[in-house]
Structures are given as structure tokens and as C-alpha cells.
N, C-alpha and C. Protein backbone atom coordinates (compact mmCIF):
# COMPACT_ATOMS: atom_id res chain seq x y z
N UNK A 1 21.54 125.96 1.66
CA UNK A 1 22.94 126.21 1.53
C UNK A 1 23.18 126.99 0.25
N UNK A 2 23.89 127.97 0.44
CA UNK A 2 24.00 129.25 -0.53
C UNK A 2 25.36 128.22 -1.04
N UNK A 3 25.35 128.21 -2.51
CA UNK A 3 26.75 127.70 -3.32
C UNK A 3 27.62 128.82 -3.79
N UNK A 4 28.98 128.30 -3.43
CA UNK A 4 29.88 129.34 -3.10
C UNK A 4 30.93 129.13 -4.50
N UNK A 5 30.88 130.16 -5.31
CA UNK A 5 31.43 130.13 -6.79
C UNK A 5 33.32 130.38 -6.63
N UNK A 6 34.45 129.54 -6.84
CA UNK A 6 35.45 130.09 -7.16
C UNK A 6 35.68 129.50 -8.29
N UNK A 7 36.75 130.78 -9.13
CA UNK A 7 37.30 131.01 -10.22
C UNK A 7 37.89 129.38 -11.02
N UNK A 8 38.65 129.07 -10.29
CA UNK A 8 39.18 127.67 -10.77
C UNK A 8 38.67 126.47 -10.45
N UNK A 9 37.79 126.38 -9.85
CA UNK A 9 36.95 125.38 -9.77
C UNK A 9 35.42 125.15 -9.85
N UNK A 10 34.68 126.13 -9.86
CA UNK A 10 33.64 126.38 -10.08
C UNK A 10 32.58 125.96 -8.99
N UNK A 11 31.44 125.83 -8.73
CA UNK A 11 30.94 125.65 -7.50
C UNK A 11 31.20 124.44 -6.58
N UNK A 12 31.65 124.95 -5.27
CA UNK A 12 32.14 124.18 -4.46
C UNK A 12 31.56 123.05 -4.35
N UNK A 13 30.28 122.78 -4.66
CA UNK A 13 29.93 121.11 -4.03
C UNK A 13 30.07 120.51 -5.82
N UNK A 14 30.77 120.92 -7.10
CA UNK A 14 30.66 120.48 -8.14
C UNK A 14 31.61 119.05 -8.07
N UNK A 15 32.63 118.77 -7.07
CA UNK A 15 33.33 116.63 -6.75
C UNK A 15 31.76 116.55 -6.54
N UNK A 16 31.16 116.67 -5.83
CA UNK A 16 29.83 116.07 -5.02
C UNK A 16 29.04 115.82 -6.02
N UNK A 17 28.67 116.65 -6.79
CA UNK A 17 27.15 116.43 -7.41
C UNK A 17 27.85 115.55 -8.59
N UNK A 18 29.31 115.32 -8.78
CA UNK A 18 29.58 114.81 -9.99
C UNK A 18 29.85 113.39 -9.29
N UNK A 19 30.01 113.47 -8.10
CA UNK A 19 29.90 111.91 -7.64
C UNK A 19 29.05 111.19 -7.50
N UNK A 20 27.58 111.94 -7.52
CA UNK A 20 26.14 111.48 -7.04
C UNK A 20 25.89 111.02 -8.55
N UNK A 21 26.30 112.21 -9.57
CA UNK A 21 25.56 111.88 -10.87
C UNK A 21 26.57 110.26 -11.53
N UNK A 22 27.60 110.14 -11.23
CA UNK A 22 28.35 108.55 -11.73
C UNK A 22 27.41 107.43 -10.85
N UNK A 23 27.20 108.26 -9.48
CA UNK A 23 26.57 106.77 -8.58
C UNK A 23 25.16 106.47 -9.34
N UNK A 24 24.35 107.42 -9.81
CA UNK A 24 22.98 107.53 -10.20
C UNK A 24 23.20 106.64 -11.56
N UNK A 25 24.37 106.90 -12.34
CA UNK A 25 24.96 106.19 -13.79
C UNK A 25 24.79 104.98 -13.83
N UNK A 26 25.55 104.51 -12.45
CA UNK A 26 25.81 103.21 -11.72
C UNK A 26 24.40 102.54 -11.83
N UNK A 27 24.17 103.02 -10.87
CA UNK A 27 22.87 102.38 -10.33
C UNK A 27 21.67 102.33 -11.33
N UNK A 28 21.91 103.00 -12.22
CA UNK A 28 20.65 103.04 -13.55
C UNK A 28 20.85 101.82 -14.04
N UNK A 29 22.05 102.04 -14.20
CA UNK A 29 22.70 101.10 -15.42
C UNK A 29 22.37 99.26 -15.11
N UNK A 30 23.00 99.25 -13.39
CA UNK A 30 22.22 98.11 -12.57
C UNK A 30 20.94 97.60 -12.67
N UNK A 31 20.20 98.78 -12.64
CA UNK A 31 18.65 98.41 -12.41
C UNK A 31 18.00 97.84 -13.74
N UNK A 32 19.09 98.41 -14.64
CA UNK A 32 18.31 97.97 -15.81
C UNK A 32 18.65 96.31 -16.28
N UNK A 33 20.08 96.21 -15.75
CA UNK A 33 20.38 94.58 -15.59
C UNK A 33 19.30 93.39 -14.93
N UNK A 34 18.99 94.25 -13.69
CA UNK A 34 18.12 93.53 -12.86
C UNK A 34 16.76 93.38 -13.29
N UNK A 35 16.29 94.18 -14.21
CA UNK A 35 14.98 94.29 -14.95
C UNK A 35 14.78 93.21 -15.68
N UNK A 36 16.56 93.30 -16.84
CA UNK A 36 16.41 92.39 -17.74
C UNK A 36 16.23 91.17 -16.98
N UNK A 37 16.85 90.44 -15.72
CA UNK A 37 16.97 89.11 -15.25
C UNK A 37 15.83 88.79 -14.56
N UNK A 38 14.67 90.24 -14.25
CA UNK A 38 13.66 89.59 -13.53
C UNK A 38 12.31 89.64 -14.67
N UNK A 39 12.72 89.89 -16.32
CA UNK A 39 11.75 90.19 -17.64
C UNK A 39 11.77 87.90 -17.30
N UNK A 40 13.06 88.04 -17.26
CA UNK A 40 13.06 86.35 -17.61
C UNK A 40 12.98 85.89 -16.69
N UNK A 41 12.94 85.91 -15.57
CA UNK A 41 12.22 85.29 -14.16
C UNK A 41 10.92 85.43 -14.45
N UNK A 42 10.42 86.00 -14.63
CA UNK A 42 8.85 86.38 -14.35
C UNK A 42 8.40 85.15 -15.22
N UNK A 43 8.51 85.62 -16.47
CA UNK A 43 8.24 84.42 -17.54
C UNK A 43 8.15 82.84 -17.02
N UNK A 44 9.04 82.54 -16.18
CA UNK A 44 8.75 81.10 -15.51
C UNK A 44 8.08 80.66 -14.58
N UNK A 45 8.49 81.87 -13.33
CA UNK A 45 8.36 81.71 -12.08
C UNK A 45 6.71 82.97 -12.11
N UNK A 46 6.26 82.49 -11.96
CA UNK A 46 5.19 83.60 -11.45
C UNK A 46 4.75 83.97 -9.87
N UNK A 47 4.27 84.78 -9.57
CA UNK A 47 4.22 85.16 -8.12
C UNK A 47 4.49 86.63 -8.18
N UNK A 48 5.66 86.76 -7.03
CA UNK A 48 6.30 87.75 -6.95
C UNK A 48 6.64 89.10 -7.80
N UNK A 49 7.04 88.43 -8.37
CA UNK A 49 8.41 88.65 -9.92
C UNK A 49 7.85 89.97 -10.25
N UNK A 50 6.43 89.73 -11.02
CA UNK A 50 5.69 90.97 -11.37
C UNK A 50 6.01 92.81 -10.96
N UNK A 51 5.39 91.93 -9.43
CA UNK A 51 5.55 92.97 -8.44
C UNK A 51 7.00 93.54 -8.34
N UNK A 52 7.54 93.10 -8.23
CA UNK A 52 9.27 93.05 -7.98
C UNK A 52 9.72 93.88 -9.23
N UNK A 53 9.30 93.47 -10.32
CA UNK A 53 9.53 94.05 -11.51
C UNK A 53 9.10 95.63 -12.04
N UNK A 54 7.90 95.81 -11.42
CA UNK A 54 7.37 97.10 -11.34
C UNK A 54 8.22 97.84 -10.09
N UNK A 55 8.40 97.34 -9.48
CA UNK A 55 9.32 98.76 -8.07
C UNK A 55 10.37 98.86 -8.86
N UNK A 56 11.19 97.78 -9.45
CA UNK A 56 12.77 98.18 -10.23
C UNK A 56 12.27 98.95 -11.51
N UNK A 57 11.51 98.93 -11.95
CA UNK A 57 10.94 100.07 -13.39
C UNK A 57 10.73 101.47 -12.54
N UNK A 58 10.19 101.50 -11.30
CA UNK A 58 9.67 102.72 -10.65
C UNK A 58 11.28 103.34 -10.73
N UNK A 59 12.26 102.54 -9.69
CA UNK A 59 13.68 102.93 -9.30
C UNK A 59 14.02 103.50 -10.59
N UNK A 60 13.74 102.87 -11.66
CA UNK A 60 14.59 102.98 -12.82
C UNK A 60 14.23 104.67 -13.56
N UNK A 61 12.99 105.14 -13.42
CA UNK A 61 12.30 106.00 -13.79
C UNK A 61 12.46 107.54 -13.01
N UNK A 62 12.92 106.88 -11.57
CA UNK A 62 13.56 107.68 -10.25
C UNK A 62 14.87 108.01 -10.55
N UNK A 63 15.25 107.30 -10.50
CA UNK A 63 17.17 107.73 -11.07
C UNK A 63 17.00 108.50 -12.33
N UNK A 64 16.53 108.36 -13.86
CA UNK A 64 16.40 108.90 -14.41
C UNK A 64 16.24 110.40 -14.37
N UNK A 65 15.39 110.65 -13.36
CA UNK A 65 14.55 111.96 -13.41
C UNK A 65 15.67 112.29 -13.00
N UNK A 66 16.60 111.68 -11.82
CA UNK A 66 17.18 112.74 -10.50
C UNK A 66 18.76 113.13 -11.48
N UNK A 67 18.97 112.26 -12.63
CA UNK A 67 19.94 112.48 -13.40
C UNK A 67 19.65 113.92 -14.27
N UNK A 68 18.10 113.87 -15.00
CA UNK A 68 17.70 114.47 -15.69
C UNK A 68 17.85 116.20 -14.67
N UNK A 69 17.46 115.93 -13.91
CA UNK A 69 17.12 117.19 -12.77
C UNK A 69 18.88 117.59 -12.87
N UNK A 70 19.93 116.75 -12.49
CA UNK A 70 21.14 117.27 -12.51
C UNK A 70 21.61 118.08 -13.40
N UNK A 71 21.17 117.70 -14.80
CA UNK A 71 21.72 118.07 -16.03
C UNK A 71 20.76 119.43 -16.32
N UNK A 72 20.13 119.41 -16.18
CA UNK A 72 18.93 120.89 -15.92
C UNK A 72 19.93 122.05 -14.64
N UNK A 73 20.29 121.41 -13.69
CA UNK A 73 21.19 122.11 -13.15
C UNK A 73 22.32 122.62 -13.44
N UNK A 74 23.07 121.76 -14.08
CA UNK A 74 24.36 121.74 -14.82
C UNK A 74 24.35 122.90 -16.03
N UNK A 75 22.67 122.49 -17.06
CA UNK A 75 23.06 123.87 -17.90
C UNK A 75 22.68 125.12 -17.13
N UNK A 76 21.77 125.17 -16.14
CA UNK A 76 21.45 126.61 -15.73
C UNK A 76 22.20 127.09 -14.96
N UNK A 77 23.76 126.26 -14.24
CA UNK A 77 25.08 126.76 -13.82
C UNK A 77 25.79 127.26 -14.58
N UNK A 78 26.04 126.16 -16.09
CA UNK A 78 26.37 126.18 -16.82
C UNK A 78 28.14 125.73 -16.59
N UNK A 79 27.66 124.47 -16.16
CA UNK A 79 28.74 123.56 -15.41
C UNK A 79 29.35 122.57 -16.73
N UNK A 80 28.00 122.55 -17.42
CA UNK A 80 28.66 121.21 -18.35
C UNK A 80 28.78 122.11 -19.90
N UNK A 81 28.97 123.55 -19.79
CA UNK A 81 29.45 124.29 -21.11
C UNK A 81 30.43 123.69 -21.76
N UNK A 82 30.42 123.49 -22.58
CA UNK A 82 32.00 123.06 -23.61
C UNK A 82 32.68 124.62 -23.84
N UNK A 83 32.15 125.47 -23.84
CA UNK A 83 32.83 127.09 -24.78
C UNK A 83 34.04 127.14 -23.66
N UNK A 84 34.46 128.69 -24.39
CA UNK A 84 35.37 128.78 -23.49
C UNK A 84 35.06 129.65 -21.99
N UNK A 85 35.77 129.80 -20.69
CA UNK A 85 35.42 130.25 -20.07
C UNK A 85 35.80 132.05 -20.43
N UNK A 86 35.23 132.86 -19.29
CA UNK A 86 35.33 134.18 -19.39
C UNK A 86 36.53 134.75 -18.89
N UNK A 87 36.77 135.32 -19.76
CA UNK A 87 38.14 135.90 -18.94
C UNK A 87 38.13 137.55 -18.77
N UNK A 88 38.22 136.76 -16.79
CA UNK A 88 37.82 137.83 -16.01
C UNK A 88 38.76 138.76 -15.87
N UNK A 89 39.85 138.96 -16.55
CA UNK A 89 40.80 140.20 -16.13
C UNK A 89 40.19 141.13 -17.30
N UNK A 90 40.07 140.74 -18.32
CA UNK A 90 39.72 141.75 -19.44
C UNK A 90 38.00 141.96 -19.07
N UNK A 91 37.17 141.57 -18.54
CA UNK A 91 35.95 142.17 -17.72
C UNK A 91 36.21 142.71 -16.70
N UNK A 92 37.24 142.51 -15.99
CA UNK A 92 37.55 143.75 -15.40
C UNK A 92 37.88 144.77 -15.58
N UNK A 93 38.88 144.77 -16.89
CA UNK A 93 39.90 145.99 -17.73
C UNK A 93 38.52 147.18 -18.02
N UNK A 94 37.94 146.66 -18.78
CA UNK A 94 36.19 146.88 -19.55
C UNK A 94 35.28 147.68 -18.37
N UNK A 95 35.61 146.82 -17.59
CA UNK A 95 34.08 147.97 -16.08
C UNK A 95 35.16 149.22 -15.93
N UNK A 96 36.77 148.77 -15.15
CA UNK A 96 37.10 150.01 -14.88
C UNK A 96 37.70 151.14 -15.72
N UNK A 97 37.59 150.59 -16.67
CA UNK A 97 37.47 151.98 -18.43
C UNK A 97 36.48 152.43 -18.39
N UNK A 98 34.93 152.04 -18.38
CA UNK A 98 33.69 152.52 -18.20
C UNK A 98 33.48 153.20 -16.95
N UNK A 99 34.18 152.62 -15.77
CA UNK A 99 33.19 153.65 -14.34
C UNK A 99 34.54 154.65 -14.68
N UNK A 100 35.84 154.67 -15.03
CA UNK A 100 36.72 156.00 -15.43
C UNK A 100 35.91 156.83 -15.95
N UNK A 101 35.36 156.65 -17.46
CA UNK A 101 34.50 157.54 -18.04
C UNK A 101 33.50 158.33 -17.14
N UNK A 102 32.84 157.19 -16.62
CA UNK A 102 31.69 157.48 -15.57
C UNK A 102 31.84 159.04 -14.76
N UNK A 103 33.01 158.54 -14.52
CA UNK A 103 33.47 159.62 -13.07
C UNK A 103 34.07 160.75 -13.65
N UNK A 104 34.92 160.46 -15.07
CA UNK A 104 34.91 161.87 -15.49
C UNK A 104 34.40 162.57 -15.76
N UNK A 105 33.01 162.22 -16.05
CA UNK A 105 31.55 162.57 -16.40
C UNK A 105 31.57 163.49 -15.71
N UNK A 106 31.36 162.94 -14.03
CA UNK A 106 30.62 163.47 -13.38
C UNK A 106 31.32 164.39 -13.04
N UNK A 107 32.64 164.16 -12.94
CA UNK A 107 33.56 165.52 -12.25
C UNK A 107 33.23 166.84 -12.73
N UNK A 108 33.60 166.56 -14.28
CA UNK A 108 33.20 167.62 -15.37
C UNK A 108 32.24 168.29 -15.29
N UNK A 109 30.99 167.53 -15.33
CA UNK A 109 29.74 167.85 -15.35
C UNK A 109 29.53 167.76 -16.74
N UNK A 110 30.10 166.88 -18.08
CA UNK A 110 29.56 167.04 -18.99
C UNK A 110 29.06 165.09 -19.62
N UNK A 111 28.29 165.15 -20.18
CA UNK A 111 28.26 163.84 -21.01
C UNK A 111 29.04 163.56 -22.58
N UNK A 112 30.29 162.48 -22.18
CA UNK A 112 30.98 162.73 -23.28
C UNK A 112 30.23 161.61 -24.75
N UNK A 113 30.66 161.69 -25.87
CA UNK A 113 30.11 161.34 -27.30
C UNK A 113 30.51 159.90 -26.91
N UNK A 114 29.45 159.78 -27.95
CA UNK A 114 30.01 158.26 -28.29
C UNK A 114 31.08 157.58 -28.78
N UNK A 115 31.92 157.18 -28.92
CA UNK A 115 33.19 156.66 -29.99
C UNK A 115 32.42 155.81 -31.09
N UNK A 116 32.89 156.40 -32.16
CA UNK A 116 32.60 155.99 -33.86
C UNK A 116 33.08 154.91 -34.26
């Protein structure tokens, strides 16, 4: 799926991935509760626990990454910039002053100087 960029909101699935990245928040944040309550289970109860304890460290290490992977996305969108955004009327003003030049160029047939 090609992501589809508009002006005032920025890429269309950006509710989505910002809903996945709070659920991933969530659920980190959980797992690490559940870690702590099965650090002190284990300690009594032996058996299980261990085992149990290592898949919620795996989960915990899983969410991490898939957060980490978001935020790798986020700067190479450049979704989570603080600056300011670009303002696209004066990049526009800027190209069609330059392809003007351009074309008077060419009409002419001459290459004009640089401005000082």
C-alpha cells in the first residue's frame, strides 16, 4: 500500500499507526507489570513460572522493537519533527520565478547572470 501524503494531515494511515504505537505503550507497560508479579511468583512457586517468565521478557523485547521500528519510521517521514512545517505557497512562489527565468532563457536564446 502506497501512503498517500495530504497537506493538513500528513500521511493518511498517521490515526492508525498512532493508535498501534499507544496500544504497543499499553501493552509494554503491562508486560512489564506482569514480569514484575511473575519475578515474585517464581521465587516461591517453582515450576512453570520460569518458563512463563521468559515468553513475557520475549513479548516485552517484541513490543519494544515494533515501537522502536515506529519511531525509525516516524523520523524518516518525519512525522514526529517538532520544526516548523514548509510553507508550500512560497515553494511554490520560488519554482515558478525559476521555471519564468527558465523559459525566458530559452525563448531568448540567451543565459541570463547571476543576481549579486
Amino acid at each position: 500500500m502506497t501512503p498517500t501524503y495530504t497537506p493538513k494531515t500528513g500521511l493518511a494511515l498517521d490515526p492508525e499507526i498512532a493508535a498501534v504505537k499507544a496500544a504497543l505503550r499499553s501493552a509494554t507497560d503491562d508486560l512489564i507489570v506482569m514480569c514484575t508479579q511473575l519475578q515474585a511468583v517464581s521465587a516461591v512457586l517453582p515450576g512453570n513460572a520460569g518458563q512463563v517468565l521468559n515468553e513475557v521478557r520475549q513479548c516485552i523485547r517484541m513490543a519494544i522493537e515494533a515501537e522502536s521500528d515506529i519511531e525509525k519510521r516516524d523520523l524518516k517521514t518525519g512525522a514526529s519533527r517538532g520544526g516548523p512545517d514548509i510553507d508550500l505557497e512560497r515553494a511554490r512562489s520560488s519554482i515558478r520565478c525559476r521555471l519564468d527565468r527558465l523559459r525566458d532563457c530559452r525563448d531568448t536564446g540567451r543565459i541570463p547572470r547571476r543576481p549579486e
